[in-house]
PDB file of N, CA and C in Angstrom:
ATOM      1  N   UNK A   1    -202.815 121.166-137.879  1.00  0.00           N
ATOM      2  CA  UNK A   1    -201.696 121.788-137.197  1.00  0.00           C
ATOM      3  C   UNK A   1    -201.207 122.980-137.997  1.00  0.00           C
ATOM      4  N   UNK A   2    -200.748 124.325-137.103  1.00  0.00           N
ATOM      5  CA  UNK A   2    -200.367 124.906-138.014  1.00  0.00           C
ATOM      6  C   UNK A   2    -198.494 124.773-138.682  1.00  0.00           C
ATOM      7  N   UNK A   3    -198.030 125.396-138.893  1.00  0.00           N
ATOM      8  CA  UNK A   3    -197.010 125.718-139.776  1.00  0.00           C
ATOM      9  C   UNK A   3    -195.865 124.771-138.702  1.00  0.00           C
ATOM     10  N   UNK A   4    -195.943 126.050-137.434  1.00  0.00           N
ATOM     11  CA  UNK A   4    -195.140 125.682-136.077  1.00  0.00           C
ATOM     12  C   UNK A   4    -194.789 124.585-135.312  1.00  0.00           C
ATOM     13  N   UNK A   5    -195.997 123.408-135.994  1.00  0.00           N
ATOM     14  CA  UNK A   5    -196.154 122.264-135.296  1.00  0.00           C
ATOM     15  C   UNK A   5    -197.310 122.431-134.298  1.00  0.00           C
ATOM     16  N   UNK A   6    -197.603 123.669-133.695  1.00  0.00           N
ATOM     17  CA  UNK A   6    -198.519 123.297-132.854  1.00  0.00           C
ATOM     18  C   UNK A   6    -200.448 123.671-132.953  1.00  0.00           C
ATOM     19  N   UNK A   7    -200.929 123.270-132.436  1.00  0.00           N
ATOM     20  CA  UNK A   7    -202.374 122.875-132.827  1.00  0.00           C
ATOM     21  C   UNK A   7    -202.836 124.427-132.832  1.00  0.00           C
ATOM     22  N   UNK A   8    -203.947 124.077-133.627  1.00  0.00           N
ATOM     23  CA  UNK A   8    -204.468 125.789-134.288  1.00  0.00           C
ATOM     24  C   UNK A   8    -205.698 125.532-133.452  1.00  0.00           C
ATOM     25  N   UNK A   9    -206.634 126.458-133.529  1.00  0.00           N
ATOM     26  CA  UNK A   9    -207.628 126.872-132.778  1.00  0.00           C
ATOM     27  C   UNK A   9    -208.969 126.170-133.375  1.00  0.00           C
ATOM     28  N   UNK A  10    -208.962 125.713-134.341  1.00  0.00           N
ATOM     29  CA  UNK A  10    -209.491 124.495-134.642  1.00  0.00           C
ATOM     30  C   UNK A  10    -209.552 123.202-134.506  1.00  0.00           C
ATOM     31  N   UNK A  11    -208.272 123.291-133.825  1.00  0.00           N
ATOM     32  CA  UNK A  11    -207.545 121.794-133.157  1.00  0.00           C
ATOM     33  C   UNK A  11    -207.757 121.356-132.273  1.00  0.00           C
ATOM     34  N   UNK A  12    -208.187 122.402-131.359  1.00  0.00           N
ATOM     35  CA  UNK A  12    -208.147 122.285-129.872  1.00  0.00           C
ATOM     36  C   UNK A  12    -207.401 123.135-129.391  1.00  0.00           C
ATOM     37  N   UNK A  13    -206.363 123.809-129.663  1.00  0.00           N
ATOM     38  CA  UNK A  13    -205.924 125.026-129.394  1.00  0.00           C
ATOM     39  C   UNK A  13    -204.485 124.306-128.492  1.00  0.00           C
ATOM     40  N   UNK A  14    -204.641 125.500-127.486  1.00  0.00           N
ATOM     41  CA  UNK A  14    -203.325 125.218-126.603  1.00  0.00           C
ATOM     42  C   UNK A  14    -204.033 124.590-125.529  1.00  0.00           C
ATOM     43  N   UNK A  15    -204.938 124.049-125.334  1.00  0.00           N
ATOM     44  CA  UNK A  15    -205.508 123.420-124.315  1.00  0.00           C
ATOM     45  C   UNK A  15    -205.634 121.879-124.552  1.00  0.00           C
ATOM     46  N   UNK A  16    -205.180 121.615-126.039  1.00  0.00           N
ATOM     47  CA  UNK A  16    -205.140 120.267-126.591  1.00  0.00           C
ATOM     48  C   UNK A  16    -204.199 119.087-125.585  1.00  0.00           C
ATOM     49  N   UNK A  17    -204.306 117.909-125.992  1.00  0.00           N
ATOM     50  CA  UNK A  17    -203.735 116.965-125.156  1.00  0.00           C
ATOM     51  C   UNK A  17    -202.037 117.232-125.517  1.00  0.00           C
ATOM     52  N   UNK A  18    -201.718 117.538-126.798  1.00  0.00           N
ATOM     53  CA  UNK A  18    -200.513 117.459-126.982  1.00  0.00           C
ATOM     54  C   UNK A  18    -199.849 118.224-126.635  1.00  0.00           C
ATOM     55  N   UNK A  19    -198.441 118.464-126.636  1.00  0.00           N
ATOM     56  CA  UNK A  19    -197.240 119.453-126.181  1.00  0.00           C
ATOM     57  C   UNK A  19    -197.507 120.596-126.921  1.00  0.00           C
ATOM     58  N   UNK A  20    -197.363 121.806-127.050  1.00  0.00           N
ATOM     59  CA  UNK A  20    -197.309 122.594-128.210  1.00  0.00           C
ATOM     60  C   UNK A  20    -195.857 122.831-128.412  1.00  0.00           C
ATOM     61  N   UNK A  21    -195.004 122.742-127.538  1.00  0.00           N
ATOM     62  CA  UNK A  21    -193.423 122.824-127.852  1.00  0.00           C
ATOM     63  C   UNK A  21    -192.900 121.314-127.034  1.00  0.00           C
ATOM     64  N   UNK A  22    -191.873 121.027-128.190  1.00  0.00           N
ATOM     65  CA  UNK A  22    -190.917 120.194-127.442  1.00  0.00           C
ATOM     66  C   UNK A  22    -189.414 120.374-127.192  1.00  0.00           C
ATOM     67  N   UNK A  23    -189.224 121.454-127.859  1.00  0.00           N
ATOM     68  CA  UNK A  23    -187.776 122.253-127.400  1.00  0.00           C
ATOM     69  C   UNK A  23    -187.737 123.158-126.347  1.00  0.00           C
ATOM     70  N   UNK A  24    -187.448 123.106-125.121  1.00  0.00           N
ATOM     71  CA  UNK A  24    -187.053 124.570-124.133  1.00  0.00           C
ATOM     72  C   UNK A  24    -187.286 125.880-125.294  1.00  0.00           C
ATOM     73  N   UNK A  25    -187.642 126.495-124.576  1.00  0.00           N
ATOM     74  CA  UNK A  25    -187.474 128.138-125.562  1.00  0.00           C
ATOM     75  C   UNK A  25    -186.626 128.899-124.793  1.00  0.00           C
ATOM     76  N   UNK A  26    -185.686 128.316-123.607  1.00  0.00           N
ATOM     77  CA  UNK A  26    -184.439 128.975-124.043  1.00  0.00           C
ATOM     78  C   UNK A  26    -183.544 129.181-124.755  1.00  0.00           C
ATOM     79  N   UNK A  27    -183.827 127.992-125.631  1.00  0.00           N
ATOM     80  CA  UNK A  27    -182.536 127.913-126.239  1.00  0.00           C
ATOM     81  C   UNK A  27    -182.389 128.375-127.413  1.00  0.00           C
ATOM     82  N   UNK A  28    -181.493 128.908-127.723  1.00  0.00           N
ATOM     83  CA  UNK A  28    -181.277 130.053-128.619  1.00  0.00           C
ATOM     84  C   UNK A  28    -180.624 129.337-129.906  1.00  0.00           C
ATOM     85  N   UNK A  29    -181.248 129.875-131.367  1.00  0.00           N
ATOM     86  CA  UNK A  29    -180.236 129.356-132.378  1.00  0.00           C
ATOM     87  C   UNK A  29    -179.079 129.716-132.096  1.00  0.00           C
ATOM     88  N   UNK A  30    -177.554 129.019-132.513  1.00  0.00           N
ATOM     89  CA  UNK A  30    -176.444 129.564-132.335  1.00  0.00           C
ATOM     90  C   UNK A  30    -175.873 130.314-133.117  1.00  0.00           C
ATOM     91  N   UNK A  31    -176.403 129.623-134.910  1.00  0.00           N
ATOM     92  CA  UNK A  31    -176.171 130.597-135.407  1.00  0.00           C
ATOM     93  C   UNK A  31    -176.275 132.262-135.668  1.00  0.00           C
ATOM     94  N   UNK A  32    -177.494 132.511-135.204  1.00  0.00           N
ATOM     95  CA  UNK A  32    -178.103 133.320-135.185  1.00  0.00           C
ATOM     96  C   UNK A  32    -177.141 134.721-133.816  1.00  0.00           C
ATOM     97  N   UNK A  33    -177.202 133.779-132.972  1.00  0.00           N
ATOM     98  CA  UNK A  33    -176.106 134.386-131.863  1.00  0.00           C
ATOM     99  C   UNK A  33    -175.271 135.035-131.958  1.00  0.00           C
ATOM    100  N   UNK A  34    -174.131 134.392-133.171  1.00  0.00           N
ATOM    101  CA  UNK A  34    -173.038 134.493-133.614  1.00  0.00           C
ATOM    102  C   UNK A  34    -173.018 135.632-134.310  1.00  0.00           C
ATOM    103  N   UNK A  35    -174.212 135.788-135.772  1.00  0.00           N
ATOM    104  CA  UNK A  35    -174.267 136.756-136.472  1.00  0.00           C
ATOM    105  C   UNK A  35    -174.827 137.823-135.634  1.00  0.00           C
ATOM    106  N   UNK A  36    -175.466 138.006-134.246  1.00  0.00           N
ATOM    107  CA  UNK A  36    -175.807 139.234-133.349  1.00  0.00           C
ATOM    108  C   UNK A  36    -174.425 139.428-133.325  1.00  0.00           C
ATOM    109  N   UNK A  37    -173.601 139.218-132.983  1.00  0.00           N
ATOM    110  CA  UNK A  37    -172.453 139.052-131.928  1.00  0.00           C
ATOM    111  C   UNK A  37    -170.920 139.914-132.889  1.00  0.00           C
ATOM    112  N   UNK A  38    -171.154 139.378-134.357  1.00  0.00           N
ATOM    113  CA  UNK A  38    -170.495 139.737-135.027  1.00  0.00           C
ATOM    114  C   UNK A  38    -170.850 140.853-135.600  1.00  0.00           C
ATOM    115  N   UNK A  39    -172.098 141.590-136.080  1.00  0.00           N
ATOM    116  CA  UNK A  39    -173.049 142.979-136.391  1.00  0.00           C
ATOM    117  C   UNK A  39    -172.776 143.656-135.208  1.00  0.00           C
ATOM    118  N   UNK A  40    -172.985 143.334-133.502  1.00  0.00           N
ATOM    119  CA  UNK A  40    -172.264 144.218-132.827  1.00  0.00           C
ATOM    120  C   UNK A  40    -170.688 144.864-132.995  1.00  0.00           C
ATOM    121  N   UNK A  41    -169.994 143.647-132.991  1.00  0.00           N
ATOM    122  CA  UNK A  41    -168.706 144.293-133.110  1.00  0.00           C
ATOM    123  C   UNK A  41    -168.581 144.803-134.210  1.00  0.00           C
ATOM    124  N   UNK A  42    -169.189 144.407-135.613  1.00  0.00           N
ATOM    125  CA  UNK A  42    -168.787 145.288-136.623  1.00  0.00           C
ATOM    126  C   UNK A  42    -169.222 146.899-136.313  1.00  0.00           C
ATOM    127  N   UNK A  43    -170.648 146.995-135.626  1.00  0.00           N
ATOM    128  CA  UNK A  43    -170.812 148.507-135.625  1.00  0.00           C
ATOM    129  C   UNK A  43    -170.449 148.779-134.351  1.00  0.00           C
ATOM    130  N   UNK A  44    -169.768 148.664-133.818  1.00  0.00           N
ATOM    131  CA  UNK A  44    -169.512 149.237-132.584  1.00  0.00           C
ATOM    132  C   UNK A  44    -170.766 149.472-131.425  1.00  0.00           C
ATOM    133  N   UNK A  45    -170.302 150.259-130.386  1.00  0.00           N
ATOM    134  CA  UNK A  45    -171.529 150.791-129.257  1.00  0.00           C
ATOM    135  C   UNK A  45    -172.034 151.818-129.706  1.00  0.00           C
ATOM    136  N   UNK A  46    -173.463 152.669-129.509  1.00  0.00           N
ATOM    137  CA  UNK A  46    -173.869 153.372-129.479  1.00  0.00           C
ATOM    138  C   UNK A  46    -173.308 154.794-129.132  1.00  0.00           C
ATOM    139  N   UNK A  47    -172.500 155.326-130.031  1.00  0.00           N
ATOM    140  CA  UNK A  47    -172.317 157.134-129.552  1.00  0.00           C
ATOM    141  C   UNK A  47    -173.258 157.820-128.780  1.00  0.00           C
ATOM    142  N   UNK A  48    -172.636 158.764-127.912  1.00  0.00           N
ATOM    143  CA  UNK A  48    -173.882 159.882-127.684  1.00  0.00           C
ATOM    144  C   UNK A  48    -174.455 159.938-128.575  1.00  0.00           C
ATOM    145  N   UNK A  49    -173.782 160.592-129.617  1.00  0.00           N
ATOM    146  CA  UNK A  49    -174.340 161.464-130.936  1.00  0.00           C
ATOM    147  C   UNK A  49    -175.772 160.323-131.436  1.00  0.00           C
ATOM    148  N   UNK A  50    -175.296 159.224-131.659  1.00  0.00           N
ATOM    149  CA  UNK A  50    -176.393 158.005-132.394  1.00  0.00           C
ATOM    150  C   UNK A  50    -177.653 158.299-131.159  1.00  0.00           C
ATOM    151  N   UNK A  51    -176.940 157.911-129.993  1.00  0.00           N
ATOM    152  CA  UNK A  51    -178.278 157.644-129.143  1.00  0.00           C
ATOM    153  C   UNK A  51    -179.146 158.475-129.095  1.00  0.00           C
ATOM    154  N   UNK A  52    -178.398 160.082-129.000  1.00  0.00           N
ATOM    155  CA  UNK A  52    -179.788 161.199-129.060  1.00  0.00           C
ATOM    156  C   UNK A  52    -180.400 161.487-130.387  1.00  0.00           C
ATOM    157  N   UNK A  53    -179.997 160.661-131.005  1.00  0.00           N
ATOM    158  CA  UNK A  53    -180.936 160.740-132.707  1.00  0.00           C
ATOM    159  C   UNK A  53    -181.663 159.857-132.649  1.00  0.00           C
ATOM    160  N   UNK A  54    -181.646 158.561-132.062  1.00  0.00           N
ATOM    161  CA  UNK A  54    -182.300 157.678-131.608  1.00  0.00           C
ATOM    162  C   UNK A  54    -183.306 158.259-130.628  1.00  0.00           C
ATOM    163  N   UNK A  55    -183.107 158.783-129.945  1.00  0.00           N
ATOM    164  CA  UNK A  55    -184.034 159.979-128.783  1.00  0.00           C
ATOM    165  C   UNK A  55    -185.074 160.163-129.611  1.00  0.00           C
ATOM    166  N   UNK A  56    -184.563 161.081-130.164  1.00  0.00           N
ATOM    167  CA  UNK A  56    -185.381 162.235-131.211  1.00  0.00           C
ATOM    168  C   UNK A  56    -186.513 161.570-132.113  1.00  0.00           C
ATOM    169  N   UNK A  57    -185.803 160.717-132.767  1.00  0.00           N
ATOM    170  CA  UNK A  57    -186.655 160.007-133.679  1.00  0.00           C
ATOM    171  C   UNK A  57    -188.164 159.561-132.789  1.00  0.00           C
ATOM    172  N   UNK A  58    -187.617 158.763-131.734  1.00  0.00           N
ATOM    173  CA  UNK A  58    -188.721 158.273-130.929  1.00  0.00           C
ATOM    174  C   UNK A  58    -189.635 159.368-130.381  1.00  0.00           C
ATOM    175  N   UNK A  59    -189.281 160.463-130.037  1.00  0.00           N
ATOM    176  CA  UNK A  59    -190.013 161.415-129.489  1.00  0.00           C
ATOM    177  C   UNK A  59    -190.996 162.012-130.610  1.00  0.00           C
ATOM    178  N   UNK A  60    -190.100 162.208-131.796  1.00  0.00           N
ATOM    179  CA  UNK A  60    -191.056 162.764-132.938  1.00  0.00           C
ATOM    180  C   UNK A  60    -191.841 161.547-133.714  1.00  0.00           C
ATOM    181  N   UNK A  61    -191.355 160.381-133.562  1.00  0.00           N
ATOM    182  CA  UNK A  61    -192.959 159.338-133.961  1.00  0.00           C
ATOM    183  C   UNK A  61    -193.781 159.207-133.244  1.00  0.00           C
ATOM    184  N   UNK A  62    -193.714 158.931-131.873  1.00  0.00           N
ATOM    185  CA  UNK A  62    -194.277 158.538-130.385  1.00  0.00           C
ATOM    186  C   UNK A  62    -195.050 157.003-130.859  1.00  0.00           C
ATOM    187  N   UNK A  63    -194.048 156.022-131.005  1.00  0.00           N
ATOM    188  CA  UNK A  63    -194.531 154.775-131.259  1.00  0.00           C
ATOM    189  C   UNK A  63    -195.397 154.132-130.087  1.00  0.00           C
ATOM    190  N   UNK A  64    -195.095 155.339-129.027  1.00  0.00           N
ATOM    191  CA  UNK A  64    -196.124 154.788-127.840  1.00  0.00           C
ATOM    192  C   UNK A  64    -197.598 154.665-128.076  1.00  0.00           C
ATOM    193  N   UNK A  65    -197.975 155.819-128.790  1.00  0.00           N
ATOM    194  CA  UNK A  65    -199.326 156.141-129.014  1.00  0.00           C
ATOM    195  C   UNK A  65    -199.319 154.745-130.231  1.00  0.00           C
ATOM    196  N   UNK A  66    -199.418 154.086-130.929  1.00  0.00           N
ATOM    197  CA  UNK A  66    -199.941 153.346-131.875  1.00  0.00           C
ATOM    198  C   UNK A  66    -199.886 152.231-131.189  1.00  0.00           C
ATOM    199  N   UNK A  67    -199.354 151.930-130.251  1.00  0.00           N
ATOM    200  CA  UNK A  67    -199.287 150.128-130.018  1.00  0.00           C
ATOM    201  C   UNK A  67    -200.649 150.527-129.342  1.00  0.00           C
ATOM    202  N   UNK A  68    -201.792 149.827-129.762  1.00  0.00           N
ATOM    203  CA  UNK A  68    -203.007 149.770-128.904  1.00  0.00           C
ATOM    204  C   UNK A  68    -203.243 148.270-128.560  1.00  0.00           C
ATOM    205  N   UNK A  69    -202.584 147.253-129.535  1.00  0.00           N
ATOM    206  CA  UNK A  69    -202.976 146.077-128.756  1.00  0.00           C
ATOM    207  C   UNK A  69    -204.120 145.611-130.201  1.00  0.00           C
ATOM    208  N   UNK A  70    -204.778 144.375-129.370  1.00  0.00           N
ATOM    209  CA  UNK A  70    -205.919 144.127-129.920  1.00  0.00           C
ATOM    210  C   UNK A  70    -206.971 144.977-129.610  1.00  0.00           C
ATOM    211  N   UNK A  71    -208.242 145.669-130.628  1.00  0.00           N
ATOM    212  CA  UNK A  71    -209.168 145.377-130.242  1.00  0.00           C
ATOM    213  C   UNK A  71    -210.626 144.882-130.479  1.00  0.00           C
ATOM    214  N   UNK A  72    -210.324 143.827-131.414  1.00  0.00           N
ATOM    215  CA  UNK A  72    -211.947 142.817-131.589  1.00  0.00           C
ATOM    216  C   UNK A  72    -211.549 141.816-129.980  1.00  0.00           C
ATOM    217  N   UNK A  73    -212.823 141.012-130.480  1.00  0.00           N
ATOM    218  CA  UNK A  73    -212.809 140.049-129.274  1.00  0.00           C
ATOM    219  C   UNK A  73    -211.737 138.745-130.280  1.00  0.00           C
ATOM    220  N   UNK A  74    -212.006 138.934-130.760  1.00  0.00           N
ATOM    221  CA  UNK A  74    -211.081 137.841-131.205  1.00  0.00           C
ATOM    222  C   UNK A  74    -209.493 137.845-131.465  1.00  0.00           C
ATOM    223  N   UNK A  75    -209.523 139.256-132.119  1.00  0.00           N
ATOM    224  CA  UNK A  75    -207.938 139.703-131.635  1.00  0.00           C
ATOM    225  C   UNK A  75    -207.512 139.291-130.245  1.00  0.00           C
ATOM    226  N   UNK A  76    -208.112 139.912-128.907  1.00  0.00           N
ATOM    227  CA  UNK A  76    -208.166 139.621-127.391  1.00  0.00           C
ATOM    228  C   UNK A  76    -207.750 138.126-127.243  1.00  0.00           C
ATOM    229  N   UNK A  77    -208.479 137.152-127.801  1.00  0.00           N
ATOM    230  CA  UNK A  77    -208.529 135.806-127.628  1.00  0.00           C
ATOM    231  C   UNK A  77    -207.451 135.584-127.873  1.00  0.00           C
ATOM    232  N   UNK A  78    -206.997 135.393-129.222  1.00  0.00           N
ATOM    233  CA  UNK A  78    -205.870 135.430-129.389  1.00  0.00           C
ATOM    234  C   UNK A  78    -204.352 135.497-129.020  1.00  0.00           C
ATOM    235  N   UNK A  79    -204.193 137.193-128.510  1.00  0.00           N
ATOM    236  CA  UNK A  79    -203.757 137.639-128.045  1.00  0.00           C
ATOM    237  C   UNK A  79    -203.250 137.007-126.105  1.00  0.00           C
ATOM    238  N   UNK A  80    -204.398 136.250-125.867  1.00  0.00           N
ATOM    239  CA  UNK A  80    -204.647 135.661-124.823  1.00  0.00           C
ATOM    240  C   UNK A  80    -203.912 134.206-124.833  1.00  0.00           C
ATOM    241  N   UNK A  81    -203.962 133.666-125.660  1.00  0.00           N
ATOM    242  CA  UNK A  81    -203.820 132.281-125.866  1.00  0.00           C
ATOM    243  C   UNK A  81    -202.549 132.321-126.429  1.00  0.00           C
ATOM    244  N   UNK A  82    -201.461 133.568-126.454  1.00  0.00           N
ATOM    245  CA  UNK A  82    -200.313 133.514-126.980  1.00  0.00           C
ATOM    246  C   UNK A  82    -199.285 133.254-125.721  1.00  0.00           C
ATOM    247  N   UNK A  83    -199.764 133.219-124.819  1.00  0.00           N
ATOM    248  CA  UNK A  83    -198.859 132.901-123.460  1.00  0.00           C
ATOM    249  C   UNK A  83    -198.552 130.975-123.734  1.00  0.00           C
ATOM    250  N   UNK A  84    -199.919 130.478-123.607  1.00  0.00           N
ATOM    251  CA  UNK A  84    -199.732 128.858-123.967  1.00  0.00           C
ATOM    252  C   UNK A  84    -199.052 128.587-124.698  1.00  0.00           C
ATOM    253  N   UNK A  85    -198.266 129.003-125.381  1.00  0.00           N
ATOM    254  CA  UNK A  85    -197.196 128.628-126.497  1.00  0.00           C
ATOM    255  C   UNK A  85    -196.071 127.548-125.982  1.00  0.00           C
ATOM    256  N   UNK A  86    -195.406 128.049-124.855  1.00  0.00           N
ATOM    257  CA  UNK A  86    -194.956 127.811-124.071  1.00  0.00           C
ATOM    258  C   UNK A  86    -194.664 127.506-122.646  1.00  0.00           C
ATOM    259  N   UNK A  87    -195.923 126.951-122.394  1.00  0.00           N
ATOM    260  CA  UNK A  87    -196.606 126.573-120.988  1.00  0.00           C
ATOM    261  C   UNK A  87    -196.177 124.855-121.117  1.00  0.00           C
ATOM    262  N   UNK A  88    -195.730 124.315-119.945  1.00  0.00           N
ATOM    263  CA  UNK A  88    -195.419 122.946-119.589  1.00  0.00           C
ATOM    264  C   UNK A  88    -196.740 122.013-119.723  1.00  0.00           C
ATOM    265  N   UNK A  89    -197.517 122.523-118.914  1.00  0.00           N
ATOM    266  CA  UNK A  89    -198.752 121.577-119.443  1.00  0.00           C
ATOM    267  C   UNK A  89    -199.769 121.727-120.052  1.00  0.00           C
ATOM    268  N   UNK A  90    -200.771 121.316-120.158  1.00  0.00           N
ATOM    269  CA  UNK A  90    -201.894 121.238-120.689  1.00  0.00           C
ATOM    270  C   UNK A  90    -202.987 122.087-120.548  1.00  0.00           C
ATOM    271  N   UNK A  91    -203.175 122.345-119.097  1.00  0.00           N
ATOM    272  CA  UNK A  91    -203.977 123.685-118.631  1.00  0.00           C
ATOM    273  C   UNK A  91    -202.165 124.715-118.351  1.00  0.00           C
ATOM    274  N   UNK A  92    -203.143 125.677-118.069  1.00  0.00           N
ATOM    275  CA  UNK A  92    -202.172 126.565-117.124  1.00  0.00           C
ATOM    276  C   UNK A  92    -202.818 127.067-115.805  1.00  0.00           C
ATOM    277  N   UNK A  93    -202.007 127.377-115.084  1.00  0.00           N
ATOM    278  CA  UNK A  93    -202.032 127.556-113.653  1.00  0.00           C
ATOM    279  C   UNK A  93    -203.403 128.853-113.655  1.00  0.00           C
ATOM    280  N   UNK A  94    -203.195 129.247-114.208  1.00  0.00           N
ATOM    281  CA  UNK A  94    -204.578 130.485-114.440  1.00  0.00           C
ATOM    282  C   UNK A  94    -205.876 130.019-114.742  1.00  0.00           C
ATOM    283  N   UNK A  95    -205.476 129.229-115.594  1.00  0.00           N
ATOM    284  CA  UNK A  95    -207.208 128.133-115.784  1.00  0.00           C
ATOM    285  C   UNK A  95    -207.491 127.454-115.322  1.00  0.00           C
ATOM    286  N   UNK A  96    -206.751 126.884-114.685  1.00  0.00           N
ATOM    287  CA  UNK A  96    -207.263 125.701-113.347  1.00  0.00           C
ATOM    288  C   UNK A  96    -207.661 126.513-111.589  1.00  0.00           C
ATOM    289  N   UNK A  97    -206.895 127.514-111.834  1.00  0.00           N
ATOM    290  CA  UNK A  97    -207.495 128.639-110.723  1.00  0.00           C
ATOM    291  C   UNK A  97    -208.758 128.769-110.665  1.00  0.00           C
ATOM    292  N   UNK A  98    -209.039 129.190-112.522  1.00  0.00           N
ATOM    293  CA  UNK A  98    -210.786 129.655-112.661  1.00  0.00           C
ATOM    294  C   UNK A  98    -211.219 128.625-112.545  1.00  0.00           C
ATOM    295  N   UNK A  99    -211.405 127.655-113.005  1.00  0.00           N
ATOM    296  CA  UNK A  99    -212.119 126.415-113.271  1.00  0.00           C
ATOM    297  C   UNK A  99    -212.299 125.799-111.591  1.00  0.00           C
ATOM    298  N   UNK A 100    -211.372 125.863-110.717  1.00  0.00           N
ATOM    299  CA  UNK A 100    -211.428 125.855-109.548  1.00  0.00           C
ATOM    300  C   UNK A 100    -212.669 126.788-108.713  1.00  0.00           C
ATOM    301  N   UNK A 101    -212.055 127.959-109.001  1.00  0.00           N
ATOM    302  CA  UNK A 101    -213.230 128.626-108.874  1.00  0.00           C
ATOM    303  C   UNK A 101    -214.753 128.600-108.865  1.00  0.00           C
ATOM    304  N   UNK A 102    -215.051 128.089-110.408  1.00  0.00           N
ATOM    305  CA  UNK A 102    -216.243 127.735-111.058  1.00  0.00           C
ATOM    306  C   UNK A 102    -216.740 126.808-110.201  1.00  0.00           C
ATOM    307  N   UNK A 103    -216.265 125.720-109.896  1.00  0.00           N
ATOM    308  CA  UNK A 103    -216.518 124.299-109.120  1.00  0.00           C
ATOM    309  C   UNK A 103    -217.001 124.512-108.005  1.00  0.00           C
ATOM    310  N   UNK A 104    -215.890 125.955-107.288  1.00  0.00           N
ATOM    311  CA  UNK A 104    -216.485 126.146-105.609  1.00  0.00           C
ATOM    312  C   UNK A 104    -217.880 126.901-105.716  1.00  0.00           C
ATOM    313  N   UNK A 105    -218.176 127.908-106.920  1.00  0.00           N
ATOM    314  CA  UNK A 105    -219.020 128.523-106.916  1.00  0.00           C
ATOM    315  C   UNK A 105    -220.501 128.117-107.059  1.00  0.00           C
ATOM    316  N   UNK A 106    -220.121 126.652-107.712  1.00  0.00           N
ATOM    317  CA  UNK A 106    -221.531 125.700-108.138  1.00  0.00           C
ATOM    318  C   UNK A 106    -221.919 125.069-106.830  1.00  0.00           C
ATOM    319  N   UNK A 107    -220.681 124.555-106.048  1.00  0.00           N
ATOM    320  CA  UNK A 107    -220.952 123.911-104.787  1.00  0.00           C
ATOM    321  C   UNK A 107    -221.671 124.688-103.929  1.00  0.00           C
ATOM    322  N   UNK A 108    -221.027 125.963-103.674  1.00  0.00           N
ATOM    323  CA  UNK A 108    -221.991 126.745-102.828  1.00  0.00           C
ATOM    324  C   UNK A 108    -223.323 126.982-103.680  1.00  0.00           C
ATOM    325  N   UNK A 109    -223.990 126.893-104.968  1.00  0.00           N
ATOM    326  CA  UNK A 109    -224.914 127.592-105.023  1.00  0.00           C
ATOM    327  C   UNK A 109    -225.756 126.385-104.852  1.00  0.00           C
ATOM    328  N   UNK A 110    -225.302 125.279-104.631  1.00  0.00           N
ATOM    329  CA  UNK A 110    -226.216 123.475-104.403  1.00  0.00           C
ATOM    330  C   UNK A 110    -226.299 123.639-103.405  1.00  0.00           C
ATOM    331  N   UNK A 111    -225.150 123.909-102.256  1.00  0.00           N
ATOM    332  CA  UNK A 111    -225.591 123.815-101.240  1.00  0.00           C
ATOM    333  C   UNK A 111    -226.462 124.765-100.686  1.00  0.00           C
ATOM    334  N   UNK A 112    -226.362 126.076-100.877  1.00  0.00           N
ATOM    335  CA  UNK A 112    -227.681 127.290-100.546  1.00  0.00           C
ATOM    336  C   UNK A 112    -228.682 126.268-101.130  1.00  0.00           C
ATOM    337  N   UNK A 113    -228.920 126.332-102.454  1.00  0.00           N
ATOM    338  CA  UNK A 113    -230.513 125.709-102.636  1.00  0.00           C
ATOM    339  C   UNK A 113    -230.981 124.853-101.842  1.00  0.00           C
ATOM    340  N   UNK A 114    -230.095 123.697-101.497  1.00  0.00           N
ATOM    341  CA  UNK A 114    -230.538 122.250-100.786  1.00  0.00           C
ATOM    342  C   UNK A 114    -231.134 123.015 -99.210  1.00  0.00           C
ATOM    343  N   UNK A 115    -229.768 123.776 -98.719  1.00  0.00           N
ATOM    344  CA  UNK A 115    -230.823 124.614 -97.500  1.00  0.00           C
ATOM    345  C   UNK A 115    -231.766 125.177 -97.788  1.00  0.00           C
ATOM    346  N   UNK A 116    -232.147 125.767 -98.775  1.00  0.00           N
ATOM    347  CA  UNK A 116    -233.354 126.447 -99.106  1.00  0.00           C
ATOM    348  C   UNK A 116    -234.607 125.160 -99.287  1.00  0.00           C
ATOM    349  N   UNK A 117    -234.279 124.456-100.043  1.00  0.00           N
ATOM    350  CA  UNK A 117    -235.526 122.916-100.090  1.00  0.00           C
ATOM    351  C   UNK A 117    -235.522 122.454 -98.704  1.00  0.00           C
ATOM    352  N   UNK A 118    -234.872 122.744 -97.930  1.00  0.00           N
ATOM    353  CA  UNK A 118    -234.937 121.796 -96.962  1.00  0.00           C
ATOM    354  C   UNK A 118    -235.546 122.497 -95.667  1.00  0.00           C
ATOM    355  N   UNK A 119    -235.465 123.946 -95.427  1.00  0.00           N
ATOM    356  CA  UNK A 119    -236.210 124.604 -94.289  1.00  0.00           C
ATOM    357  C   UNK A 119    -237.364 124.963 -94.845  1.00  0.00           C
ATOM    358  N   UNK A 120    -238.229 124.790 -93.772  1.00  0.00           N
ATOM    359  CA  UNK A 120    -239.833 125.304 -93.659  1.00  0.00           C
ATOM    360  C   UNK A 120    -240.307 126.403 -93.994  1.00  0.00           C
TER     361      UNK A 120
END
């Protein structure tokens, strides 16, 4: 298991039998809340003046251009399997789609063959 409690990719991953969370992930530390809550009011709202320096800054880094994401295949995987974190069950609704899929796709290709063995 890793750190988090929940199963590592050696484990079985997020597809394992167990929960990977047993707390809602709504729910928010409180403490943590509190100290947002109190750092707001200490600094106040955002000035014009702050926000268009805030502008600026962003325009002259363009943090847009660097987020590329993953790209090995394993980064991808990863990256993929970070949704299950917090999924209710065991599969998710996306993998039982495919896997659904897979099933209809085998059926039809038995049943073509069997017509194929079976006409003259």
């Amino acid at each position: 298991m890793t750190s988090n409690g929940s199963a590592g990719p050696s484990e079985g991953g997020p597809q394992s039998s167990m929960p990977s969370r047993t707390v809602p992930f709504s729910m928010k530390n409180p403490k943590r809340v509190l100290a947002g809550r109190k750092n707001r009011a200490r600094r106040g709202p955002l000035s014009p003046a702050g926000r268009e320096r805030l502008r600026a800054a962003a325009r002259e880094h363009r943090p847009w251009d660097h987020a590329t994401g993953p790209r090995t295949e394993a980064g991808k995987a990863r990256a993929s399997a970070n949704g299950a974190t917090r999924q209710c069950n065991v599969l998710s609704i996306r993998r039982v789609r495919r896997e659904l899929a897979e099933a209809r796709t085998l059926i039809a290709q038995a049943r073509e063959s069997r017509l194929r063995a079976e006409s003259p």
